[in-house]
PDB file of N, CA and C in Angstrom:
ATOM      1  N   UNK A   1     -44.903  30.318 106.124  1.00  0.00           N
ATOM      2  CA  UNK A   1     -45.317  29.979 104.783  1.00  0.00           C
ATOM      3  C   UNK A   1     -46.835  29.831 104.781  1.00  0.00           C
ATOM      4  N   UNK A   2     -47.982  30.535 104.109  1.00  0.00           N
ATOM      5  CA  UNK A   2     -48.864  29.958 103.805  1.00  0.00           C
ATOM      6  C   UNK A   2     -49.537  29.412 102.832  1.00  0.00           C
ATOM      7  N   UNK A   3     -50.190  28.557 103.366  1.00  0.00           N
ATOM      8  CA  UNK A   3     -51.104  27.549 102.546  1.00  0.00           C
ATOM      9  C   UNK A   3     -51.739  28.000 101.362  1.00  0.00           C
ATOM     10  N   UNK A   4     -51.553  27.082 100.506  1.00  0.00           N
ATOM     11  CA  UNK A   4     -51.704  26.990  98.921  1.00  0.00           C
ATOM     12  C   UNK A   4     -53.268  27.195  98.746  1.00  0.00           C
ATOM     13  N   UNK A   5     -54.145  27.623  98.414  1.00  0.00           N
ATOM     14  CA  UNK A   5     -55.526  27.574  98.204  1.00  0.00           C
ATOM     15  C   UNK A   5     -55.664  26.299  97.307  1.00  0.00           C
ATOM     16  N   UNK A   6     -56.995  25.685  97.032  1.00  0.00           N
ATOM     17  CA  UNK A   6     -57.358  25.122  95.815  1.00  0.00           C
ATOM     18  C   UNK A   6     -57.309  24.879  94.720  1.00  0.00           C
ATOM     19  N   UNK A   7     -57.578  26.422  94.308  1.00  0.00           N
ATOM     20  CA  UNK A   7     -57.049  26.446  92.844  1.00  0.00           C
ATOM     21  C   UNK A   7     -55.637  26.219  92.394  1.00  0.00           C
ATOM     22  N   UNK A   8     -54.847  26.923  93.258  1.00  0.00           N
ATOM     23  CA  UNK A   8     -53.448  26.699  93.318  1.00  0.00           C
ATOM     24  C   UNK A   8     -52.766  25.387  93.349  1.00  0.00           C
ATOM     25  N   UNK A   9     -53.493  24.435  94.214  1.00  0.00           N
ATOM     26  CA  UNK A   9     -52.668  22.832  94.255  1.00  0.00           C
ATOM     27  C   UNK A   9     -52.867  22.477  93.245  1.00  0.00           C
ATOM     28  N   UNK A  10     -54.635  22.383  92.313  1.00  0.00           N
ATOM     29  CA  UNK A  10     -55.080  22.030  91.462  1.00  0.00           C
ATOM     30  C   UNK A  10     -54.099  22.024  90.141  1.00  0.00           C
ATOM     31  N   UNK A  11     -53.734  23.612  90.451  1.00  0.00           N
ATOM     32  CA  UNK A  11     -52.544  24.003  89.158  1.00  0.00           C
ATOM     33  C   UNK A  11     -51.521  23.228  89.135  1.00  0.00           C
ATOM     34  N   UNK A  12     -50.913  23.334  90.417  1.00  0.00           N
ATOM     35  CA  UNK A  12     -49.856  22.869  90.508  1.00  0.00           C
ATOM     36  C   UNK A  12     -49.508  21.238  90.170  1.00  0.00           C
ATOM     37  N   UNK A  13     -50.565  20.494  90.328  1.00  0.00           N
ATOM     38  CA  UNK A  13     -50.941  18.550  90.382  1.00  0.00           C
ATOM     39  C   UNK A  13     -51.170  18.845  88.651  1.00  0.00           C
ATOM     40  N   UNK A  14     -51.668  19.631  88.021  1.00  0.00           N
ATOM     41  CA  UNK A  14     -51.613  19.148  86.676  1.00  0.00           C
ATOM     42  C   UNK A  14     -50.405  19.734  85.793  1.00  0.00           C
ATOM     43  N   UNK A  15     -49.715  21.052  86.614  1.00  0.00           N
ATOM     44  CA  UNK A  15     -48.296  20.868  85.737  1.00  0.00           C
ATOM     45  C   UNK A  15     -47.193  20.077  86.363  1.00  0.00           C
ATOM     46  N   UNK A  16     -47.478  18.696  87.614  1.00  0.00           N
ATOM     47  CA  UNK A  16     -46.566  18.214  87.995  1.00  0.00           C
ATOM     48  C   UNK A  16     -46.676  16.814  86.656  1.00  0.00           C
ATOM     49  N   UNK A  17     -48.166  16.605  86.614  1.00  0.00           N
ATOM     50  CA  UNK A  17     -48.537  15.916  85.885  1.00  0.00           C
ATOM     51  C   UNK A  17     -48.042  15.328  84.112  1.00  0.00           C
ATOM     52  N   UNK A  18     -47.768  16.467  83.921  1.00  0.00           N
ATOM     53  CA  UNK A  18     -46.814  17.011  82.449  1.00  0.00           C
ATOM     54  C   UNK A  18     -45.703  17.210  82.578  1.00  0.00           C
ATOM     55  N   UNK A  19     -44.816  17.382  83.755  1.00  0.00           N
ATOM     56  CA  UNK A  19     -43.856  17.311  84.005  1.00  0.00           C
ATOM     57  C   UNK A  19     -42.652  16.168  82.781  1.00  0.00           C
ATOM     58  N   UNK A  20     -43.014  15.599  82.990  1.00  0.00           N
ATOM     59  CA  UNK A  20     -42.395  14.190  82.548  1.00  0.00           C
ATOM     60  C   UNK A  20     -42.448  14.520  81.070  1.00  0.00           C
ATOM     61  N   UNK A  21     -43.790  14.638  80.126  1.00  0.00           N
ATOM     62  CA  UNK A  21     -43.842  15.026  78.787  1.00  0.00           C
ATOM     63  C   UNK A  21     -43.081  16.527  78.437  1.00  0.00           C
ATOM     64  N   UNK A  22     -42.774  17.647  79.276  1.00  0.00           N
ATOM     65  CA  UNK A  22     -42.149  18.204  79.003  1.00  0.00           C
ATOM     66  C   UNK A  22     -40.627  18.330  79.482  1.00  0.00           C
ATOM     67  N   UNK A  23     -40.501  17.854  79.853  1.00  0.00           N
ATOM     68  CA  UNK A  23     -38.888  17.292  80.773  1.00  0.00           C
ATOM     69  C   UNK A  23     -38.376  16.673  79.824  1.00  0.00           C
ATOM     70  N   UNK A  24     -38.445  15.396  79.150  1.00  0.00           N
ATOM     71  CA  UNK A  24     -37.817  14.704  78.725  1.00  0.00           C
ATOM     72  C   UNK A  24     -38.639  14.705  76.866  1.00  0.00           C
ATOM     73  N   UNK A  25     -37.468  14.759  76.312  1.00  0.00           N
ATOM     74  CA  UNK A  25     -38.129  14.393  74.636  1.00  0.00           C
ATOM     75  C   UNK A  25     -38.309  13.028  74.511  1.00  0.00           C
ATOM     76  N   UNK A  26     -39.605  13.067  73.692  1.00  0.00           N
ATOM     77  CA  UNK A  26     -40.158  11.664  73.183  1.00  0.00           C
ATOM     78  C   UNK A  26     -39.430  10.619  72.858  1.00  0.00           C
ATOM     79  N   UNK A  27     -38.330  11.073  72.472  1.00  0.00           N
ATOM     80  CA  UNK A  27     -37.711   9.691  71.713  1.00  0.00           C
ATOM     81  C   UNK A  27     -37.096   8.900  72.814  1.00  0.00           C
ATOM     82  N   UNK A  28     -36.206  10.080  73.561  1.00  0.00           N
ATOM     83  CA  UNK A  28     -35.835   9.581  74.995  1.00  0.00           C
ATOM     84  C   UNK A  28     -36.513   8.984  75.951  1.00  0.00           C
ATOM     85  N   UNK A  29     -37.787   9.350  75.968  1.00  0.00           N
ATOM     86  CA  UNK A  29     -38.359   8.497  77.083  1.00  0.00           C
ATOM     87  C   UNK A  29     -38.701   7.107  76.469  1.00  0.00           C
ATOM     88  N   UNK A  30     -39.250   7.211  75.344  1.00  0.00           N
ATOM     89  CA  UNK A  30     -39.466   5.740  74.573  1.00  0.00           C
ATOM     90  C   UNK A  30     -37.948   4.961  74.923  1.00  0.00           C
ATOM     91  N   UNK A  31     -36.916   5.589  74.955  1.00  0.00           N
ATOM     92  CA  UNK A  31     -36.043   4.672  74.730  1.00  0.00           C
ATOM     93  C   UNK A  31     -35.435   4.253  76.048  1.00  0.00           C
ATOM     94  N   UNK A  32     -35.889   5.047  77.080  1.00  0.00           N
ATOM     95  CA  UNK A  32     -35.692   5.036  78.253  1.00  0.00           C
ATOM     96  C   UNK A  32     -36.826   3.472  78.264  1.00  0.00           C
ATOM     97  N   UNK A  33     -37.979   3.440  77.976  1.00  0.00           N
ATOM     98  CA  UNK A  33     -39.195   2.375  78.471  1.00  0.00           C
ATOM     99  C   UNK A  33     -39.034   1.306  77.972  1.00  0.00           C
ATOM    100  N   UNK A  34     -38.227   0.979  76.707  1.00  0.00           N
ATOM    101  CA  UNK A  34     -37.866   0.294  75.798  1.00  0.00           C
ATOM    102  C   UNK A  34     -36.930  -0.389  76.178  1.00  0.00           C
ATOM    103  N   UNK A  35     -35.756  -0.220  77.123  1.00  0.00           N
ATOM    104  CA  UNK A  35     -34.457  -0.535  77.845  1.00  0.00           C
ATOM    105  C   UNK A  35     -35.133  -1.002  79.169  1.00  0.00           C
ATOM    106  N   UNK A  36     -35.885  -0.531  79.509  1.00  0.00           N
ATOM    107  CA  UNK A  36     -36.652  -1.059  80.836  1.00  0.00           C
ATOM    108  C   UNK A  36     -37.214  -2.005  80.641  1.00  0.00           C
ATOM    109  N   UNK A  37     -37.960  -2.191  79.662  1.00  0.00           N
ATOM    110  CA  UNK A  37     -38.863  -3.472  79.450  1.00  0.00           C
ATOM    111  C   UNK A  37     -38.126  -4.843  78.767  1.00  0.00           C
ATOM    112  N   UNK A  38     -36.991  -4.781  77.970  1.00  0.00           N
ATOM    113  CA  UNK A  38     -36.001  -5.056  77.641  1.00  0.00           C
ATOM    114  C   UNK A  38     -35.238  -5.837  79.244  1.00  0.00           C
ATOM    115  N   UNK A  39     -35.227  -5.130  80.209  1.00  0.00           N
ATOM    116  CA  UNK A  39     -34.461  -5.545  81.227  1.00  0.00           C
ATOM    117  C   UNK A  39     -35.378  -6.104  82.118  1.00  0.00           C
ATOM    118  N   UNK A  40     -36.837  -6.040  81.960  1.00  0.00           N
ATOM    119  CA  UNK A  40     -37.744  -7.147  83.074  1.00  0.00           C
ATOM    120  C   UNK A  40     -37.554  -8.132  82.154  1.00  0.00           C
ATOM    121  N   UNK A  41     -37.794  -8.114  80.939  1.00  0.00           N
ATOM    122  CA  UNK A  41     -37.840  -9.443  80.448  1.00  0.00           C
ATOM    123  C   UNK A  41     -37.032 -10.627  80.042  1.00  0.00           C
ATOM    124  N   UNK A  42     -35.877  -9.714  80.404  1.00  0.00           N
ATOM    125  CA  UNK A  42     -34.557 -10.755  80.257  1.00  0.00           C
ATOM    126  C   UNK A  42     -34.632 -11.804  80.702  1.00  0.00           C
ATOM    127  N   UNK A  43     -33.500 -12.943  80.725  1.00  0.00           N
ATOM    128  CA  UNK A  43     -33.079 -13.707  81.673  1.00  0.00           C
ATOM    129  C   UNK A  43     -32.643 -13.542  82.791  1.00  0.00           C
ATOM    130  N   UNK A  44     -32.741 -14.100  83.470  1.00  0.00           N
ATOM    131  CA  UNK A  44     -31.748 -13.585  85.568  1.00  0.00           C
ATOM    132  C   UNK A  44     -30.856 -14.154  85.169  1.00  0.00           C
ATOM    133  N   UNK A  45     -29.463 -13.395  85.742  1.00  0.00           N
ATOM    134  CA  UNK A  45     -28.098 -13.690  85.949  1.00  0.00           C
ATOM    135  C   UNK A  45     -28.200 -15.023  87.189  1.00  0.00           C
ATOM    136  N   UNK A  46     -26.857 -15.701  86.316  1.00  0.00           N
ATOM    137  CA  UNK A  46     -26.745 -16.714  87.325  1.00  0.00           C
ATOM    138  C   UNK A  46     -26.011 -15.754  88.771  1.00  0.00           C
ATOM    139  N   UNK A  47     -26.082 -16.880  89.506  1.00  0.00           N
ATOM    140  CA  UNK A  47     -25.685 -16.614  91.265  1.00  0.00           C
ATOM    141  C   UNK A  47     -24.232 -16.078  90.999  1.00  0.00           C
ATOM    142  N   UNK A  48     -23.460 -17.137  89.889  1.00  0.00           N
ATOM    143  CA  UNK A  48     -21.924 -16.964  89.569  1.00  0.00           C
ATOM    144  C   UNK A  48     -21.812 -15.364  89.310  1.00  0.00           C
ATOM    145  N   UNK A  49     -22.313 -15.245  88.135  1.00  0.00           N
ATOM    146  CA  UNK A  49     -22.569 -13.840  87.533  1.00  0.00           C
ATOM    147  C   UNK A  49     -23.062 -12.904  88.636  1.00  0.00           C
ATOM    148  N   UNK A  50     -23.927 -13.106  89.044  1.00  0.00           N
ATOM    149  CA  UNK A  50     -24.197 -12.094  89.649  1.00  0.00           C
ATOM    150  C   UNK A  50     -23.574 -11.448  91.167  1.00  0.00           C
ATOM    151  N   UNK A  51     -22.973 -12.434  91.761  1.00  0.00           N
ATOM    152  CA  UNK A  51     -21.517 -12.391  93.023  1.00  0.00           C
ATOM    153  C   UNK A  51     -20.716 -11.558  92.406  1.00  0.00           C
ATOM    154  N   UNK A  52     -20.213 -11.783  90.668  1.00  0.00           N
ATOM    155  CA  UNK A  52     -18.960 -11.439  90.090  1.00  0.00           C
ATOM    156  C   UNK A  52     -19.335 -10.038  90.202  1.00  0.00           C
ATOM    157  N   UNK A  53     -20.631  -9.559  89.635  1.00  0.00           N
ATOM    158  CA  UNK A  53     -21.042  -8.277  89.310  1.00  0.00           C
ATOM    159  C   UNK A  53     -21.325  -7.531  90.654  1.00  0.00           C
ATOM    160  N   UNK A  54     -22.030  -7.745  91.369  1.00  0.00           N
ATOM    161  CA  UNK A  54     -21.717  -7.424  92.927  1.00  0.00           C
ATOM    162  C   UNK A  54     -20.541  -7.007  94.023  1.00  0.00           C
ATOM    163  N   UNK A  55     -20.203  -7.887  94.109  1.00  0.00           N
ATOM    164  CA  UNK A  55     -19.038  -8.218  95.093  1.00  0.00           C
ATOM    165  C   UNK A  55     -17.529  -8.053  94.571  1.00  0.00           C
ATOM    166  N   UNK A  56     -17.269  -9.191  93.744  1.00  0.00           N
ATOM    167  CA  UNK A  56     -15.691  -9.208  92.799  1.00  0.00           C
ATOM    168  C   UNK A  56     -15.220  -8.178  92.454  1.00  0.00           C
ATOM    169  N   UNK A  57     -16.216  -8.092  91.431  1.00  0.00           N
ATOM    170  CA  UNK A  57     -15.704  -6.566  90.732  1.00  0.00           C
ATOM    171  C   UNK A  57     -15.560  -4.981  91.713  1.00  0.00           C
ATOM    172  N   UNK A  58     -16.168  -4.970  92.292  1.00  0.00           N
ATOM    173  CA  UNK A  58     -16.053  -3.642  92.981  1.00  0.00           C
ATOM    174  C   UNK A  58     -14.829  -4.236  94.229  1.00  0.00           C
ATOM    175  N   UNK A  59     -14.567  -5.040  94.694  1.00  0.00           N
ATOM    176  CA  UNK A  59     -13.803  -5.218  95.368  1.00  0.00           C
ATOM    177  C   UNK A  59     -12.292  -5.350  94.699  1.00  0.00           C
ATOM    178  N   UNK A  60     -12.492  -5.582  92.983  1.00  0.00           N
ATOM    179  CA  UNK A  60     -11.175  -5.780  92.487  1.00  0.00           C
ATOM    180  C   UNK A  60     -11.123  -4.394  92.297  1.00  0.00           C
ATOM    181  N   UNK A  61     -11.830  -3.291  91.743  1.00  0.00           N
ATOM    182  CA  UNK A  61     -11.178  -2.153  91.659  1.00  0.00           C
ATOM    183  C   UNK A  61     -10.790  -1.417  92.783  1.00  0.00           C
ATOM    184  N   UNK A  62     -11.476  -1.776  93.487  1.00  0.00           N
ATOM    185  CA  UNK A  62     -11.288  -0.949  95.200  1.00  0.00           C
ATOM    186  C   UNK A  62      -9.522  -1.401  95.079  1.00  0.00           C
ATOM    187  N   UNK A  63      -9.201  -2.455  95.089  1.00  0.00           N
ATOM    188  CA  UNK A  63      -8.091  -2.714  95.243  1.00  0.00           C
ATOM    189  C   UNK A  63      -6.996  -2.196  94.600  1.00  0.00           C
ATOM    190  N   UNK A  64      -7.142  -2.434  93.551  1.00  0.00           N
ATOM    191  CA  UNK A  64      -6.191  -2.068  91.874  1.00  0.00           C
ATOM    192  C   UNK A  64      -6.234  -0.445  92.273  1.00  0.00           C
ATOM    193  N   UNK A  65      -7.336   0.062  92.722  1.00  0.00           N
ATOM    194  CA  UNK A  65      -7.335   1.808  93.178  1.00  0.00           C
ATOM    195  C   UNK A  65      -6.065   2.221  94.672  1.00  0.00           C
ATOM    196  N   UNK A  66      -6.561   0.906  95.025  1.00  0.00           N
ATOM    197  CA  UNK A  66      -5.503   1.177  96.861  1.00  0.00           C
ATOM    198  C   UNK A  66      -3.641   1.223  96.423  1.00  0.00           C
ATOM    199  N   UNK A  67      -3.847   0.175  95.205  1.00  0.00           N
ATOM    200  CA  UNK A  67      -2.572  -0.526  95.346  1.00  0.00           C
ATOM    201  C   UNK A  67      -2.067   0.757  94.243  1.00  0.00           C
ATOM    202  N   UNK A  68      -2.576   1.389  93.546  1.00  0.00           N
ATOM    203  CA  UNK A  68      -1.845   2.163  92.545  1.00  0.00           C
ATOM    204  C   UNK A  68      -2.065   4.229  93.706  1.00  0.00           C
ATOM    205  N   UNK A  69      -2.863   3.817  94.873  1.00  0.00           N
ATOM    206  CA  UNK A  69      -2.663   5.494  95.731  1.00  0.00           C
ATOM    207  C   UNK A  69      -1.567   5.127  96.133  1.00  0.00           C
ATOM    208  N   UNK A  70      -1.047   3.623  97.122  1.00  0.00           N
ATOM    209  CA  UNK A  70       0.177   3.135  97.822  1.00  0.00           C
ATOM    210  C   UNK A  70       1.134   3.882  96.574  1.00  0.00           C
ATOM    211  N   UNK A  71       1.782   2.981  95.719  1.00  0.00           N
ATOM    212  CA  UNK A  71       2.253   3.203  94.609  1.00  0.00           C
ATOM    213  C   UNK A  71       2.735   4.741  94.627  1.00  0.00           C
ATOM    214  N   UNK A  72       1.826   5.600  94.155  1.00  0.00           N
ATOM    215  CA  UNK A  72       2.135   7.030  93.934  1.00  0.00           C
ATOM    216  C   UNK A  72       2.572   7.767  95.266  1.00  0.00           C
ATOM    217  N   UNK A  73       2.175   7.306  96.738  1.00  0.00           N
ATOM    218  CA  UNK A  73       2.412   7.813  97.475  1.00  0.00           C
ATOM    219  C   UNK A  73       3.862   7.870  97.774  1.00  0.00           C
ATOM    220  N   UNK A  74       4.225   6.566  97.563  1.00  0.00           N
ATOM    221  CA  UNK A  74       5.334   6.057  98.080  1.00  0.00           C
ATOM    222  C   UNK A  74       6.557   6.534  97.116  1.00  0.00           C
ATOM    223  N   UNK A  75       5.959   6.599  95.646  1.00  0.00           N
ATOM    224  CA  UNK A  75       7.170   7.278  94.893  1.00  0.00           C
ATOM    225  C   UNK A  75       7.287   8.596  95.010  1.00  0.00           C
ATOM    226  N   UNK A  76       5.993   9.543  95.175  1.00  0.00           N
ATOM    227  CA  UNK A  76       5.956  10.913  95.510  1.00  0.00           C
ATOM    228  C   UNK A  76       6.927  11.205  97.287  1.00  0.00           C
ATOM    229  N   UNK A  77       7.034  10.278  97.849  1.00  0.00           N
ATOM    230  CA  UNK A  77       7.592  10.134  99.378  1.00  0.00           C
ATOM    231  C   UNK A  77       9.057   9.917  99.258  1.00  0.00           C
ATOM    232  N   UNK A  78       9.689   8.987  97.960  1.00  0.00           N
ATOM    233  CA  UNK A  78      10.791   8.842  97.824  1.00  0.00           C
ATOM    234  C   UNK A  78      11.527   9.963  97.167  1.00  0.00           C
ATOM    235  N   UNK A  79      10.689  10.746  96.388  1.00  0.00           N
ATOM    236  CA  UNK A  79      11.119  11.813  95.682  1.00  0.00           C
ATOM    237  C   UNK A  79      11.471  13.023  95.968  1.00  0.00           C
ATOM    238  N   UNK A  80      10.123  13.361  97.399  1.00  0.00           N
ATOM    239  CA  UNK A  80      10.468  14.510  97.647  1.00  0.00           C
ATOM    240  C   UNK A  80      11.570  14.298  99.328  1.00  0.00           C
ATOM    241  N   UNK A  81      11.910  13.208  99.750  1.00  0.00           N
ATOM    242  CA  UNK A  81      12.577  12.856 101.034  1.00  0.00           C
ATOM    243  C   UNK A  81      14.197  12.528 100.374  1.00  0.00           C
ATOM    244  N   UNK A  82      14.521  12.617  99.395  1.00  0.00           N
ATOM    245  CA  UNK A  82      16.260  11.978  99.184  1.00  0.00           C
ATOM    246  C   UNK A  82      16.670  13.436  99.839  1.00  0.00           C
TER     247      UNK A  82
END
């Protein structure tokens, strides 16, 4: 591969630069910055809340997911074994 000359990076750093203004429409990114700033300025979740949202929850669906593959396996196993 060779190396990019000068002019070439130059090009390249100012359409990486615009990238963003032409990537995404205006309204979207406003509303993208708007939801962001919205979310530094919130309140912090309590410790409670935030274990639940962490930990609980993904561990209750992990589960409710295990217990309903068991489930199907076991009736798909009874069904096709009589």
């Amino acid at each position: 591969m060779s190396q990019a000359g000068p002019d070439e990076v130059e090009h390249l750093d100012e359409a990486l630069s615009t990238l963003g203004e032409r990537d995404v429409e205006t309204w979207r990114r406003e509303n993208i910055r708007r939801r962001g700033h919205e979310a530094l300025g919130a309140p912090r979740r309590s410790k409670l809340a935030h274990g639940y949202r962490r930990y609980f929850e993904p561990a209750l669906v992990a589960t409710v997911c295990a217990i309903h593959l068991v489930w199907a396996f076991g009736t798909t196993a009874s069904i096709l074994l009589r």
